[in-house]
C-alpha atoms as a PDB file:
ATOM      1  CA  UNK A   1       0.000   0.000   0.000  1.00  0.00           C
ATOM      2  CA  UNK A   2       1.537   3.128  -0.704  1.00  0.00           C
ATOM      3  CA  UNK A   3       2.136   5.998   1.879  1.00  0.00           C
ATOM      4  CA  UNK A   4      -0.142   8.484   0.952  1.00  0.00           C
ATOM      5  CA  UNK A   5      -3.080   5.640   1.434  1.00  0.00           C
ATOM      6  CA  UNK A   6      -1.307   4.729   4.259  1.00  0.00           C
ATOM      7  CA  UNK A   7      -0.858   8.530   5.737  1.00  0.00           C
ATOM      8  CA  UNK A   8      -4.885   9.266   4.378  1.00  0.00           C
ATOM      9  CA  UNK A   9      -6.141   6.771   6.651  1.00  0.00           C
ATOM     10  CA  UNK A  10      -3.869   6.682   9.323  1.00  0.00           C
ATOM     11  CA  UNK A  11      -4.175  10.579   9.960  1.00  0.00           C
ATOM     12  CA  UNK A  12      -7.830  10.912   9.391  1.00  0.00           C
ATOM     13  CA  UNK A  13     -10.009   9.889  11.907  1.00  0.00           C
ATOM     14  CA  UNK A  14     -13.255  10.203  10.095  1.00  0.00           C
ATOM     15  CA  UNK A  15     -12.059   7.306   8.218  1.00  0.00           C
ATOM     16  CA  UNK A  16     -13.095   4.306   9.656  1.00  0.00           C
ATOM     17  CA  UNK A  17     -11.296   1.759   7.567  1.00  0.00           C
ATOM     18  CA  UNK A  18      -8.662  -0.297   9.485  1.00  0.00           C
ATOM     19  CA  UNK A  19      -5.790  -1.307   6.941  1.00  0.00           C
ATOM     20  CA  UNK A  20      -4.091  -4.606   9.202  1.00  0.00           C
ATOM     21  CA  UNK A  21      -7.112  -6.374   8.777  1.00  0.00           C
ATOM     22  CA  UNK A  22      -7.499  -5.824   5.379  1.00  0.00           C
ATOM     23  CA  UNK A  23      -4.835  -8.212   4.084  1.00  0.00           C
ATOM     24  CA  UNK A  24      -3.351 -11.468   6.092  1.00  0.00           C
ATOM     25  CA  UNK A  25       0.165 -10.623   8.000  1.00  0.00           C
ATOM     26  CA  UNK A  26       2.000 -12.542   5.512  1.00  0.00           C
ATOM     27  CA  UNK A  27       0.256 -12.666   2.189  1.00  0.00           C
ATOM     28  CA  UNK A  28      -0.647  -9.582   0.069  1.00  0.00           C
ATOM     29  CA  UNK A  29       1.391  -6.556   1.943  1.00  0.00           C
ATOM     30  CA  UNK A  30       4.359  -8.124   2.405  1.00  0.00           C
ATOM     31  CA  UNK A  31       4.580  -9.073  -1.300  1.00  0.00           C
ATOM     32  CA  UNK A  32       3.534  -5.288  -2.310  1.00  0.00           C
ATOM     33  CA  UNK A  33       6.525  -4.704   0.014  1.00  0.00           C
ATOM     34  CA  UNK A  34       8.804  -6.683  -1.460  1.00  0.00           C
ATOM     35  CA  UNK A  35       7.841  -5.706  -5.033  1.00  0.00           C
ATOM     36  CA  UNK A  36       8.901  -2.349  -4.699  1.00  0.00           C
ATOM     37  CA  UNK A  37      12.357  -3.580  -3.373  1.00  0.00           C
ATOM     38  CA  UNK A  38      13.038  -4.899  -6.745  1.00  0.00           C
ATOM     39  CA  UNK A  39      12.363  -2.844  -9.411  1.00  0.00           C
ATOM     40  CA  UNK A  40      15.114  -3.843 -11.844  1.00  0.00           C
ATOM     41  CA  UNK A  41      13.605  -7.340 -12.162  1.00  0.00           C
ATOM     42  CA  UNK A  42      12.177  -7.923 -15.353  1.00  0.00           C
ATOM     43  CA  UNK A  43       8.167  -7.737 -15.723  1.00  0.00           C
ATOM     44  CA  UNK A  44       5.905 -10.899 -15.375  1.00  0.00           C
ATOM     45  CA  UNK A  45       5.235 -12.895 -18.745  1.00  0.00           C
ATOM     46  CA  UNK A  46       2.156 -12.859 -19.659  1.00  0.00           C
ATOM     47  CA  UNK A  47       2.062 -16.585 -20.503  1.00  0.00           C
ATOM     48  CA  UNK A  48       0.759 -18.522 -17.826  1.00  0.00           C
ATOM     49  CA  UNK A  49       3.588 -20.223 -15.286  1.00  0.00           C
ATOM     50  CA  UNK A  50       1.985 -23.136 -13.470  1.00  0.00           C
ATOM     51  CA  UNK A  51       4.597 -23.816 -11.267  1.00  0.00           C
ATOM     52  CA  UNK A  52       5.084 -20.318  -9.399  1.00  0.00           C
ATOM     53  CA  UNK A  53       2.536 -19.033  -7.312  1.00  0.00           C
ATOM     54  CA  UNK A  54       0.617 -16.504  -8.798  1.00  0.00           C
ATOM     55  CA  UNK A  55      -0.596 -14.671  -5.505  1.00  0.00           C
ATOM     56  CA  UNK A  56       3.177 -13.459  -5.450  1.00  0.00           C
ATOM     57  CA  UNK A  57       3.348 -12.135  -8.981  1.00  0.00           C
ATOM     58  CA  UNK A  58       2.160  -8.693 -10.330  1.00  0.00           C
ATOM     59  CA  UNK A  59      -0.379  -8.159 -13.103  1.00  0.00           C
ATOM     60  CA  UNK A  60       1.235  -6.477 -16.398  1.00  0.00           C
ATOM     61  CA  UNK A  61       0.000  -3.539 -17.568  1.00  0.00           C
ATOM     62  CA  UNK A  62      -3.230  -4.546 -19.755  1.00  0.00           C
ATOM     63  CA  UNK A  63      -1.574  -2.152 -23.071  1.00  0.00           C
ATOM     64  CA  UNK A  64       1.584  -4.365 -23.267  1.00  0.00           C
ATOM     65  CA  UNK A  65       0.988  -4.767 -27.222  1.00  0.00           C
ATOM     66  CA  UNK A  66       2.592  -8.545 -26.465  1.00  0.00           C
ATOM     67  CA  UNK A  67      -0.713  -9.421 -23.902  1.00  0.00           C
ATOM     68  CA  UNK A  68      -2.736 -11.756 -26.252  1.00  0.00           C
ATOM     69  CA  UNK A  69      -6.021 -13.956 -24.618  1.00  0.00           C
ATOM     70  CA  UNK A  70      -5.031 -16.963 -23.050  1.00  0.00           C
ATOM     71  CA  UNK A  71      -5.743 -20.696 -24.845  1.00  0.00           C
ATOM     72  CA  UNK A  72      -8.833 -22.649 -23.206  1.00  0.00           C
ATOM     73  CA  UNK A  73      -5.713 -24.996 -22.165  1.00  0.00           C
ATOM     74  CA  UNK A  74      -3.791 -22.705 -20.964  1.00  0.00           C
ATOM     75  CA  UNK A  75      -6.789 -21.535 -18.407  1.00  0.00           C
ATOM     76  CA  UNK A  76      -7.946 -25.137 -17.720  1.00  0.00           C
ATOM     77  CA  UNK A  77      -4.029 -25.184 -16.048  1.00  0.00           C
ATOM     78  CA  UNK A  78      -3.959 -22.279 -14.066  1.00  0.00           C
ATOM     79  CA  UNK A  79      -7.813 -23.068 -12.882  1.00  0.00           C
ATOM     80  CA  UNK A  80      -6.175 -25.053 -10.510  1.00  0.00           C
ATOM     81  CA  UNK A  81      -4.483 -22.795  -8.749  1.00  0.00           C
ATOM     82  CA  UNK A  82      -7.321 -20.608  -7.782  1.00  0.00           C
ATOM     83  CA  UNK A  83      -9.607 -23.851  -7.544  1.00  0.00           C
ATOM     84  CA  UNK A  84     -12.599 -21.893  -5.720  1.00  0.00           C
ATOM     85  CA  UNK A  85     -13.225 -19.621  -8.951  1.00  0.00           C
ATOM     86  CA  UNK A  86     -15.030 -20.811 -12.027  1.00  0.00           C
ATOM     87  CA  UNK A  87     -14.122 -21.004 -15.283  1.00  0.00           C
ATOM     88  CA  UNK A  88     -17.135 -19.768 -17.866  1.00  0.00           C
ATOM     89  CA  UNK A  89     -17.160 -19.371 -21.413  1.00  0.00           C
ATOM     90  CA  UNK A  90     -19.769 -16.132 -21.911  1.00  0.00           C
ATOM     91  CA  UNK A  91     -19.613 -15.532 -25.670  1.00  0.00           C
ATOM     92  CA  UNK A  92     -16.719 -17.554 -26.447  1.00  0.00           C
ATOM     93  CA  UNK A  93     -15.397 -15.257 -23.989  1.00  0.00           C
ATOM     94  CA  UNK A  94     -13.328 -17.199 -20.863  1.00  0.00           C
ATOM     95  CA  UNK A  95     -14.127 -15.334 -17.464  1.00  0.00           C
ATOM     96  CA  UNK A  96     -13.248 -16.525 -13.679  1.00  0.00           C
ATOM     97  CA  UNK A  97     -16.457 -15.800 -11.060  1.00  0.00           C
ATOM     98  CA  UNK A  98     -16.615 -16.514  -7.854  1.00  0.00           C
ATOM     99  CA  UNK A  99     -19.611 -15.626  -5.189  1.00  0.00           C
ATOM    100  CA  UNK A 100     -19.638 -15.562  -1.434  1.00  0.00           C
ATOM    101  CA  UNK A 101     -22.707 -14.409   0.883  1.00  0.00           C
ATOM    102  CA  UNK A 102     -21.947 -11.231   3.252  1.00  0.00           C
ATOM    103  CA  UNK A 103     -23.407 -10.782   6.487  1.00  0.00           C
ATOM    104  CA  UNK A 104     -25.532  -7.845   5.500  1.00  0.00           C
ATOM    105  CA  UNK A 105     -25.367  -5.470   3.063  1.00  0.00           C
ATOM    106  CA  UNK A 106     -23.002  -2.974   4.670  1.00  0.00           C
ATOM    107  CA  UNK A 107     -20.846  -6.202   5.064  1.00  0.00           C
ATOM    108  CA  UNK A 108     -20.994  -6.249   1.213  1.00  0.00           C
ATOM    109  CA  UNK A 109     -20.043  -2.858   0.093  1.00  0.00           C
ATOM    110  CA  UNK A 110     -16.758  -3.201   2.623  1.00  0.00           C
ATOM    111  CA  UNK A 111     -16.435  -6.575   0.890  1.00  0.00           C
ATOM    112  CA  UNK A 112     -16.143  -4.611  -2.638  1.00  0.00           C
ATOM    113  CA  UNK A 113     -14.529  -1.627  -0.861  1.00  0.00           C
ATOM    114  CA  UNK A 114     -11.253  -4.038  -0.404  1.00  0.00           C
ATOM    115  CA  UNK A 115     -11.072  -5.702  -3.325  1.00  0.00           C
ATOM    116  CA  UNK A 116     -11.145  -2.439  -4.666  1.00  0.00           C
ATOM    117  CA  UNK A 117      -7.754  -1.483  -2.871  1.00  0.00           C
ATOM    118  CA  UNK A 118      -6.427  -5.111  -4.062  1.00  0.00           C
ATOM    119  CA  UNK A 119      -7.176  -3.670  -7.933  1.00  0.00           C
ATOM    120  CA  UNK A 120      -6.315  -0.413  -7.762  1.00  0.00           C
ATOM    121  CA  UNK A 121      -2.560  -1.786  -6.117  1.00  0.00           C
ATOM    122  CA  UNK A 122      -2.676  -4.356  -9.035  1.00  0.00           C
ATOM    123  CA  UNK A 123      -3.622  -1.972 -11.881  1.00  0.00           C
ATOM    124  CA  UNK A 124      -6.017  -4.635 -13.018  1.00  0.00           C
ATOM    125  CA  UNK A 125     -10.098  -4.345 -12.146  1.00  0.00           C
ATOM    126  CA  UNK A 126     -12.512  -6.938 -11.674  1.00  0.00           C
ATOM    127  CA  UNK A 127     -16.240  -6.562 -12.017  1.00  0.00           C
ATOM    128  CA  UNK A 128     -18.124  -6.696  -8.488  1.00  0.00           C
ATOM    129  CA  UNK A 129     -21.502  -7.353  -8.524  1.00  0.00           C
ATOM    130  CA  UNK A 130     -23.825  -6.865  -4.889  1.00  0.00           C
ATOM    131  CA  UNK A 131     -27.143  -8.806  -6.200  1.00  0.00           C
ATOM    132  CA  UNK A 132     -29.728  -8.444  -3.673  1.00  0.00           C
ATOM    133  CA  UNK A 133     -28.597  -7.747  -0.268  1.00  0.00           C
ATOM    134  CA  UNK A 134     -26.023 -10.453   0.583  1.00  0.00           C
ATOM    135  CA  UNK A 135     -24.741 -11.814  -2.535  1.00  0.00           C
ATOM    136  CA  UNK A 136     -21.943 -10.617  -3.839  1.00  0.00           C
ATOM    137  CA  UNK A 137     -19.851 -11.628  -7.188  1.00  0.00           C
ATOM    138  CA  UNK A 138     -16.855 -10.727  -8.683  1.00  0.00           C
ATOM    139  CA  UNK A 139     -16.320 -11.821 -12.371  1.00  0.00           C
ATOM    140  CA  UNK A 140     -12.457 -11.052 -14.212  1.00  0.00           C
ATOM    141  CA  UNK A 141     -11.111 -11.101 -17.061  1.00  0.00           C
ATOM    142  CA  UNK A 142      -8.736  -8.745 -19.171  1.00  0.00           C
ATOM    143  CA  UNK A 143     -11.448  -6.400 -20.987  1.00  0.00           C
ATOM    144  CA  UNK A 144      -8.674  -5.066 -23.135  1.00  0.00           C
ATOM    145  CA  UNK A 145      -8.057  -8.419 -24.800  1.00  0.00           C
ATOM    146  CA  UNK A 146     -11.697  -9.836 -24.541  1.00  0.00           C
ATOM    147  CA  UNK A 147     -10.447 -13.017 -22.359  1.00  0.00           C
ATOM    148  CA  UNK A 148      -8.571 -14.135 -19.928  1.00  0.00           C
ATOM    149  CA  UNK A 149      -4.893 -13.370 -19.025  1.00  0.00           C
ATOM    150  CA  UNK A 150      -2.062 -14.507 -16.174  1.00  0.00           C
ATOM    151  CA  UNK A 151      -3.655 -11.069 -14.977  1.00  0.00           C
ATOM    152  CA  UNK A 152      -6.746 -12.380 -14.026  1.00  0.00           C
ATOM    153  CA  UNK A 153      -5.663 -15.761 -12.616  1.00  0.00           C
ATOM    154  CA  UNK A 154      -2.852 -13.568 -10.154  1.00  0.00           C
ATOM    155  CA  UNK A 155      -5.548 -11.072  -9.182  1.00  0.00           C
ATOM    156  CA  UNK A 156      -7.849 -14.326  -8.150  1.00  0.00           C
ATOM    157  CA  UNK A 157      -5.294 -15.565  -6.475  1.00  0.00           C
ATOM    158  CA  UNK A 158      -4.475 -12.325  -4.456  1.00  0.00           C
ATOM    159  CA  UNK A 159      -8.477 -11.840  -3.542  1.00  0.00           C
ATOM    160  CA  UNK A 160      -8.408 -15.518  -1.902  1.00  0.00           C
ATOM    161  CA  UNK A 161      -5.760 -14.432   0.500  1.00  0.00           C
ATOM    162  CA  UNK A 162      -7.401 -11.488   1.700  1.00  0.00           C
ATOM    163  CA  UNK A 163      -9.047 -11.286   4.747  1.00  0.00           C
ATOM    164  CA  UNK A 164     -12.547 -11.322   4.329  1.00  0.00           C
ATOM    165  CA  UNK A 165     -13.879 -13.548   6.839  1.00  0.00           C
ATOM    166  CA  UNK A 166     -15.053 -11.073   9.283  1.00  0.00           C
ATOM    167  CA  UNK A 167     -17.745 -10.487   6.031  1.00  0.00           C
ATOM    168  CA  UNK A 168     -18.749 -13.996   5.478  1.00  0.00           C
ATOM    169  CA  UNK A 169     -21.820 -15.544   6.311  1.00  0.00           C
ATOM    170  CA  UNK A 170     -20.591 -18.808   8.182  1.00  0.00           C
ATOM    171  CA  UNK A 171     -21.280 -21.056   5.110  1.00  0.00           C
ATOM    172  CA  UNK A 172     -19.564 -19.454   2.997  1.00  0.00           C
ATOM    173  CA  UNK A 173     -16.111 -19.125   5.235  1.00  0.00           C
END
Protein backbone atom coordinates (compact mmCIF):
# COMPACT_ATOMS: atom_id res chain seq x y z
CA UNK A 1 0.00 0.00 0.00
CA UNK A 2 1.54 3.13 -0.70
CA UNK A 3 2.14 6.00 1.88
CA UNK A 4 -0.14 8.48 0.95
CA UNK A 5 -3.08 5.64 1.43
CA UNK A 6 -1.31 4.73 4.26
CA UNK A 7 -0.86 8.53 5.74
CA UNK A 8 -4.88 9.27 4.38
CA UNK A 9 -6.14 6.77 6.65
CA UNK A 10 -3.87 6.68 9.32
CA UNK A 11 -4.18 10.58 9.96
CA UNK A 12 -7.83 10.91 9.39
CA UNK A 13 -10.01 9.89 11.91
CA UNK A 14 -13.25 10.20 10.09
CA UNK A 15 -12.06 7.31 8.22
CA UNK A 16 -13.10 4.31 9.66
CA UNK A 17 -11.30 1.76 7.57
CA UNK A 18 -8.66 -0.30 9.48
CA UNK A 19 -5.79 -1.31 6.94
CA UNK A 20 -4.09 -4.61 9.20
CA UNK A 21 -7.11 -6.37 8.78
CA UNK A 22 -7.50 -5.82 5.38
CA UNK A 23 -4.83 -8.21 4.08
CA UNK A 24 -3.35 -11.47 6.09
CA UNK A 25 0.17 -10.62 8.00
CA UNK A 26 2.00 -12.54 5.51
CA UNK A 27 0.26 -12.67 2.19
CA UNK A 28 -0.65 -9.58 0.07
CA UNK A 29 1.39 -6.56 1.94
CA UNK A 30 4.36 -8.12 2.41
CA UNK A 31 4.58 -9.07 -1.30
CA UNK A 32 3.53 -5.29 -2.31
CA UNK A 33 6.53 -4.70 0.01
CA UNK A 34 8.80 -6.68 -1.46
CA UNK A 35 7.84 -5.71 -5.03
CA UNK A 36 8.90 -2.35 -4.70
CA UNK A 37 12.36 -3.58 -3.37
CA UNK A 38 13.04 -4.90 -6.75
CA UNK A 39 12.36 -2.84 -9.41
CA UNK A 40 15.11 -3.84 -11.84
CA UNK A 41 13.60 -7.34 -12.16
CA UNK A 42 12.18 -7.92 -15.35
CA UNK A 43 8.17 -7.74 -15.72
CA UNK A 44 5.91 -10.90 -15.38
CA UNK A 45 5.24 -12.90 -18.75
CA UNK A 46 2.16 -12.86 -19.66
CA UNK A 47 2.06 -16.58 -20.50
CA UNK A 48 0.76 -18.52 -17.83
CA UNK A 49 3.59 -20.22 -15.29
CA UNK A 50 1.99 -23.14 -13.47
CA UNK A 51 4.60 -23.82 -11.27
CA UNK A 52 5.08 -20.32 -9.40
CA UNK A 53 2.54 -19.03 -7.31
CA UNK A 54 0.62 -16.50 -8.80
CA UNK A 55 -0.60 -14.67 -5.51
CA UNK A 56 3.18 -13.46 -5.45
CA UNK A 57 3.35 -12.14 -8.98
CA UNK A 58 2.16 -8.69 -10.33
CA UNK A 59 -0.38 -8.16 -13.10
CA UNK A 60 1.23 -6.48 -16.40
CA UNK A 61 0.00 -3.54 -17.57
CA UNK A 62 -3.23 -4.55 -19.76
CA UNK A 63 -1.57 -2.15 -23.07
CA UNK A 64 1.58 -4.37 -23.27
CA UNK A 65 0.99 -4.77 -27.22
CA UNK A 66 2.59 -8.54 -26.46
CA UNK A 67 -0.71 -9.42 -23.90
CA UNK A 68 -2.74 -11.76 -26.25
CA UNK A 69 -6.02 -13.96 -24.62
CA UNK A 70 -5.03 -16.96 -23.05
CA UNK A 71 -5.74 -20.70 -24.84
CA UNK A 72 -8.83 -22.65 -23.21
CA UNK A 73 -5.71 -25.00 -22.17
CA UNK A 74 -3.79 -22.70 -20.96
CA UNK A 75 -6.79 -21.54 -18.41
CA UNK A 76 -7.95 -25.14 -17.72
CA UNK A 77 -4.03 -25.18 -16.05
CA UNK A 78 -3.96 -22.28 -14.07
CA UNK A 79 -7.81 -23.07 -12.88
CA UNK A 80 -6.18 -25.05 -10.51
CA UNK A 81 -4.48 -22.79 -8.75
CA UNK A 82 -7.32 -20.61 -7.78
CA UNK A 83 -9.61 -23.85 -7.54
CA UNK A 84 -12.60 -21.89 -5.72
CA UNK A 85 -13.23 -19.62 -8.95
CA UNK A 86 -15.03 -20.81 -12.03
CA UNK A 87 -14.12 -21.00 -15.28
CA UNK A 88 -17.14 -19.77 -17.87
CA UNK A 89 -17.16 -19.37 -21.41
CA UNK A 90 -19.77 -16.13 -21.91
CA UNK A 91 -19.61 -15.53 -25.67
CA UNK A 92 -16.72 -17.55 -26.45
CA UNK A 93 -15.40 -15.26 -23.99
CA UNK A 94 -13.33 -17.20 -20.86
CA UNK A 95 -14.13 -15.33 -17.46
CA UNK A 96 -13.25 -16.52 -13.68
CA UNK A 97 -16.46 -15.80 -11.06
CA UNK A 98 -16.62 -16.51 -7.85
CA UNK A 99 -19.61 -15.63 -5.19
CA UNK A 100 -19.64 -15.56 -1.43
CA UNK A 101 -22.71 -14.41 0.88
CA UNK A 102 -21.95 -11.23 3.25
CA UNK A 103 -23.41 -10.78 6.49
CA UNK A 104 -25.53 -7.84 5.50
CA UNK A 105 -25.37 -5.47 3.06
CA UNK A 106 -23.00 -2.97 4.67
CA UNK A 107 -20.85 -6.20 5.06
CA UNK A 108 -20.99 -6.25 1.21
CA UNK A 109 -20.04 -2.86 0.09
CA UNK A 110 -16.76 -3.20 2.62
CA UNK A 111 -16.44 -6.57 0.89
CA UNK A 112 -16.14 -4.61 -2.64
CA UNK A 113 -14.53 -1.63 -0.86
CA UNK A 114 -11.25 -4.04 -0.40
CA UNK A 115 -11.07 -5.70 -3.32
CA UNK A 116 -11.15 -2.44 -4.67
CA UNK A 117 -7.75 -1.48 -2.87
CA UNK A 118 -6.43 -5.11 -4.06
CA UNK A 119 -7.18 -3.67 -7.93
CA UNK A 120 -6.32 -0.41 -7.76
CA UNK A 121 -2.56 -1.79 -6.12
CA UNK A 122 -2.68 -4.36 -9.03
CA UNK A 123 -3.62 -1.97 -11.88
CA UNK A 124 -6.02 -4.63 -13.02
CA UNK A 125 -10.10 -4.34 -12.15
CA UNK A 126 -12.51 -6.94 -11.67
CA UNK A 127 -16.24 -6.56 -12.02
CA UNK A 128 -18.12 -6.70 -8.49
CA UNK A 129 -21.50 -7.35 -8.52
CA UNK A 130 -23.82 -6.86 -4.89
CA UNK A 131 -27.14 -8.81 -6.20
CA UNK A 132 -29.73 -8.44 -3.67
CA UNK A 133 -28.60 -7.75 -0.27
CA UNK A 134 -26.02 -10.45 0.58
CA UNK A 135 -24.74 -11.81 -2.54
CA UNK A 136 -21.94 -10.62 -3.84
CA UNK A 137 -19.85 -11.63 -7.19
CA UNK A 138 -16.85 -10.73 -8.68
CA UNK A 139 -16.32 -11.82 -12.37
CA UNK A 140 -12.46 -11.05 -14.21
CA UNK A 141 -11.11 -11.10 -17.06
CA UNK A 142 -8.74 -8.74 -19.17
CA UNK A 143 -11.45 -6.40 -20.99
CA UNK A 144 -8.67 -5.07 -23.13
CA UNK A 145 -8.06 -8.42 -24.80
CA UNK A 146 -11.70 -9.84 -24.54
CA UNK A 147 -10.45 -13.02 -22.36
CA UNK A 148 -8.57 -14.14 -19.93
CA UNK A 149 -4.89 -13.37 -19.02
CA UNK A 150 -2.06 -14.51 -16.17
CA UNK A 151 -3.66 -11.07 -14.98
CA UNK A 152 -6.75 -12.38 -14.03
CA UNK A 153 -5.66 -15.76 -12.62
CA UNK A 154 -2.85 -13.57 -10.15
CA UNK A 155 -5.55 -11.07 -9.18
CA UNK A 156 -7.85 -14.33 -8.15
CA UNK A 157 -5.29 -15.57 -6.48
CA UNK A 158 -4.48 -12.32 -4.46
CA UNK A 159 -8.48 -11.84 -3.54
CA UNK A 160 -8.41 -15.52 -1.90
CA UNK A 161 -5.76 -14.43 0.50
CA UNK A 162 -7.40 -11.49 1.70
CA UNK A 163 -9.05 -11.29 4.75
CA UNK A 164 -12.55 -11.32 4.33
CA UNK A 165 -13.88 -13.55 6.84
CA UNK A 166 -15.05 -11.07 9.28
CA UNK A 167 -17.75 -10.49 6.03
CA UNK A 168 -18.75 -14.00 5.48
CA UNK A 169 -21.82 -15.54 6.31
CA UNK A 170 -20.59 -18.81 8.18
CA UNK A 171 -21.28 -21.06 5.11
CA UNK A 172 -19.56 -19.45 3.00
CA UNK A 173 -16.11 -19.13 5.23
Amino acid sequence: MNRVLRTLFVSNPKLQFPISPILNSNSYSQTRMNSNLHKDQPQISSLPTPNQDLSIKKCVPCNTKELQPMTHDAAHTLIQQVSQWNLINEGDMLKLRRSWKVKTFTKGLEFFRRIAELAEAEGHHPDLHLVGWNNVTIEIWTHAVGGLTENDFILAAKIDELNLHDLLRRSDK
